[in-house]
PDB file of N, CA and C in Angstrom:
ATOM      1  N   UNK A   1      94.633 -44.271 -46.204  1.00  0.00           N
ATOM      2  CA  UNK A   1      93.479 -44.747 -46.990  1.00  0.00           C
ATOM      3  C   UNK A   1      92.229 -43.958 -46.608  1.00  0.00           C
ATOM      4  N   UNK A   2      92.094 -42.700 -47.012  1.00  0.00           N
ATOM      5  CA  UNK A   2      90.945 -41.796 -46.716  1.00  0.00           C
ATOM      6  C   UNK A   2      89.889 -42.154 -47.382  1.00  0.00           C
ATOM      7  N   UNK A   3      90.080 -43.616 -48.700  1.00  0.00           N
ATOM      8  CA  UNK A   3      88.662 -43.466 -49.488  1.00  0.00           C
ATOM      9  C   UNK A   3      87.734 -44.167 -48.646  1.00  0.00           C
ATOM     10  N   UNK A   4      87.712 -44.950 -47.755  1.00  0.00           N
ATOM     11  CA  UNK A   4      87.159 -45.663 -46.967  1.00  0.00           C
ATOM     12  C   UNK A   4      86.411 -43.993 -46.385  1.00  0.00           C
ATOM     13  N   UNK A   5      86.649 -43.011 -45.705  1.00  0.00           N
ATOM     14  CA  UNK A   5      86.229 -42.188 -44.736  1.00  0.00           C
ATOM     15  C   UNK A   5      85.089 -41.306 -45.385  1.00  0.00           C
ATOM     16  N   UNK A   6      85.209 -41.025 -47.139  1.00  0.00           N
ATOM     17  CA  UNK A   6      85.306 -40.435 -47.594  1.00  0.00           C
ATOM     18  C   UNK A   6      83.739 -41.362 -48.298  1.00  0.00           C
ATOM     19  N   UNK A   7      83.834 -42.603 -48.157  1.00  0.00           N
ATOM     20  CA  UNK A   7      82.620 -42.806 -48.567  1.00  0.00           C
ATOM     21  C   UNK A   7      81.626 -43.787 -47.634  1.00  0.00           C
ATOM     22  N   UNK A   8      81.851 -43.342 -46.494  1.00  0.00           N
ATOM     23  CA  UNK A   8      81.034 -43.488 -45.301  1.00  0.00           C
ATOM     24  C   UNK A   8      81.331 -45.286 -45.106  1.00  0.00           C
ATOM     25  N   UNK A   9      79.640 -45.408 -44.606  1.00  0.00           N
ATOM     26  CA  UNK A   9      79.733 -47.010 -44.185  1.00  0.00           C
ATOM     27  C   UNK A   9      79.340 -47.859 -44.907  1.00  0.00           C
ATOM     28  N   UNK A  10      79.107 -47.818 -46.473  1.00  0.00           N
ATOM     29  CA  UNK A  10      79.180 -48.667 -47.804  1.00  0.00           C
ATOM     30  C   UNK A  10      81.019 -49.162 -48.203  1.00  0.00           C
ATOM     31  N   UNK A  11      81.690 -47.618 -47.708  1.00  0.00           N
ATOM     32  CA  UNK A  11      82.973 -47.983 -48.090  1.00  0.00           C
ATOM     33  C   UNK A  11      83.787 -49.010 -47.197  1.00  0.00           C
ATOM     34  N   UNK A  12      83.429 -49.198 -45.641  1.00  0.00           N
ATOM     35  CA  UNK A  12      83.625 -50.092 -44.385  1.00  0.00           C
ATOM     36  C   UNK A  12      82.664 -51.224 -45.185  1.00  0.00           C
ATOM     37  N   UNK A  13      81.680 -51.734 -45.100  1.00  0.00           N
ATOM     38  CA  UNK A  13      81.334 -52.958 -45.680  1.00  0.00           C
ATOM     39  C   UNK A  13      81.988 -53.309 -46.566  1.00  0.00           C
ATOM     40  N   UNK A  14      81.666 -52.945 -48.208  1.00  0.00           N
ATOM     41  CA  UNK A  14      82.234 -53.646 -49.438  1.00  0.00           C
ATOM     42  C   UNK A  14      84.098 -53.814 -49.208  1.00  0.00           C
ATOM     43  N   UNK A  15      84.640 -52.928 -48.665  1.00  0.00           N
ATOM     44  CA  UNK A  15      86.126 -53.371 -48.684  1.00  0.00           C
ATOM     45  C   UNK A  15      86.567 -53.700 -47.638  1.00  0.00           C
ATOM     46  N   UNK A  16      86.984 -54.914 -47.564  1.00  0.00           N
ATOM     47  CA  UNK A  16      87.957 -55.808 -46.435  1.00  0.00           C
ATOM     48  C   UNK A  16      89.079 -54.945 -46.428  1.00  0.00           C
ATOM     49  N   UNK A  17      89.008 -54.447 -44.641  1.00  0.00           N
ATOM     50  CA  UNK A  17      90.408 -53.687 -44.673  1.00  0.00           C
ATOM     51  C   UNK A  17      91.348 -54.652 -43.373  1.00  0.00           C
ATOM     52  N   UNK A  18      92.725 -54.251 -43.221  1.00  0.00           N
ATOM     53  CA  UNK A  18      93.286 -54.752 -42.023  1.00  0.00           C
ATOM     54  C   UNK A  18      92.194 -53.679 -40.902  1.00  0.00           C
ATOM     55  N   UNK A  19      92.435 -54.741 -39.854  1.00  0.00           N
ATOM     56  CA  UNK A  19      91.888 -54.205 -38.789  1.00  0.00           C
ATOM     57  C   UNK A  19      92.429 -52.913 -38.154  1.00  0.00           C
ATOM     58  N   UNK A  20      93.672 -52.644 -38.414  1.00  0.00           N
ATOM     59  CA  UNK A  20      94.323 -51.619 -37.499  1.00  0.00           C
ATOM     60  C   UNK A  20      94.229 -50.228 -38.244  1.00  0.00           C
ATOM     61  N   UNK A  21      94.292 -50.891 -39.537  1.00  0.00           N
ATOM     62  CA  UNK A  21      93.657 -49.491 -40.643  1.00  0.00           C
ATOM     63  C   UNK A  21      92.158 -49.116 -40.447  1.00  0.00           C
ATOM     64  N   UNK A  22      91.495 -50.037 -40.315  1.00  0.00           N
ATOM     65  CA  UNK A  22      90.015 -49.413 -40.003  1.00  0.00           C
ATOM     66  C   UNK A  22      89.827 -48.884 -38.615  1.00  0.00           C
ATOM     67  N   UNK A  23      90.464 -49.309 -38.058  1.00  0.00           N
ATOM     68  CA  UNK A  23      90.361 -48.381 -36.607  1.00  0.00           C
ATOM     69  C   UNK A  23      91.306 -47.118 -36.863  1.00  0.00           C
ATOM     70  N   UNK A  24      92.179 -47.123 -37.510  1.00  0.00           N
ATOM     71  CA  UNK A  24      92.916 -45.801 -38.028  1.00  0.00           C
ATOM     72  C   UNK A  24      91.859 -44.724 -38.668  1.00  0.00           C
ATOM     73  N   UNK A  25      90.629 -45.395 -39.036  1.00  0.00           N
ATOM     74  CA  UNK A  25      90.166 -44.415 -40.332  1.00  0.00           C
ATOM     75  C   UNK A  25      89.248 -43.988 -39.319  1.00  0.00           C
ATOM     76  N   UNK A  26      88.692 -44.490 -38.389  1.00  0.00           N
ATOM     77  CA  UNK A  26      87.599 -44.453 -37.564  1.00  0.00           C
ATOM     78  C   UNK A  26      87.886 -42.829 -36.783  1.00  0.00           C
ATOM     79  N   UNK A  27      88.790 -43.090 -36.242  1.00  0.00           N
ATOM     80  CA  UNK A  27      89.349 -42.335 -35.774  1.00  0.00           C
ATOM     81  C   UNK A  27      90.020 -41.100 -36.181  1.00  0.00           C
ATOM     82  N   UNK A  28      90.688 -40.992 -37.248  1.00  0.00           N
ATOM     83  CA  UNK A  28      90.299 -39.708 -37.711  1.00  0.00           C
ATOM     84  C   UNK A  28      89.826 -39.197 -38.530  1.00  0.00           C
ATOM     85  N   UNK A  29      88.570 -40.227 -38.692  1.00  0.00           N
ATOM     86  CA  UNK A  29      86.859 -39.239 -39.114  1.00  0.00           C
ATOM     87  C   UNK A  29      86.266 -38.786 -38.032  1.00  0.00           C
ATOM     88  N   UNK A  30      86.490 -39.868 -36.578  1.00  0.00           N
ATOM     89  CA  UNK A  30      85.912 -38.900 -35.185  1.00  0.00           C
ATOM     90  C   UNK A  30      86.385 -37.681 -35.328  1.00  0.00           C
ATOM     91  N   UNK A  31      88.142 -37.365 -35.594  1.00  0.00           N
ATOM     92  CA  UNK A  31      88.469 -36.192 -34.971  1.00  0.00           C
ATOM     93  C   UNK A  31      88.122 -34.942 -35.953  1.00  0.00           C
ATOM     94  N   UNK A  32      87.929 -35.530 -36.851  1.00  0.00           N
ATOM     95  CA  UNK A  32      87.824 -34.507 -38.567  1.00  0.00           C
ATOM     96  C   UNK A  32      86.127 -34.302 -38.036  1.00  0.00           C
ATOM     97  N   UNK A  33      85.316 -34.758 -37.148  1.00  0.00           N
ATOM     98  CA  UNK A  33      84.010 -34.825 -37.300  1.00  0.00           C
ATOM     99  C   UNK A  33      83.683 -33.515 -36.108  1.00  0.00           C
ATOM    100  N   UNK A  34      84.875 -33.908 -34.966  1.00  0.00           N
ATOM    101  CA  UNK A  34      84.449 -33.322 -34.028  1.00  0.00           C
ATOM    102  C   UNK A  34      85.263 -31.909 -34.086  1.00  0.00           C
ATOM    103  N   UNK A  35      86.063 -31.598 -34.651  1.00  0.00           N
ATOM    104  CA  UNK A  35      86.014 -30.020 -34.984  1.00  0.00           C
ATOM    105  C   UNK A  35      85.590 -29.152 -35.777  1.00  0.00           C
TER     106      UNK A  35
END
């Protein structure tokens, strides 16, 4: 579910995700961020 990553932290508010998916997305936008 990249659309969440893809549209920052409007896309984390308005859509209720499972928890383990949003820590999934978190994480590799860190790693997509930090190279």
């Amino acid at each position: 579910m990249r659309k969440a990553a893809r549209h920052g932290a409007d896309g984390y508010v308005t859509k209720p995700f499972d928890a383990k998916e949003l820590i999934d997305e978190i994480e590799d936008a860190h790693e997509v961020g930090v190279r």
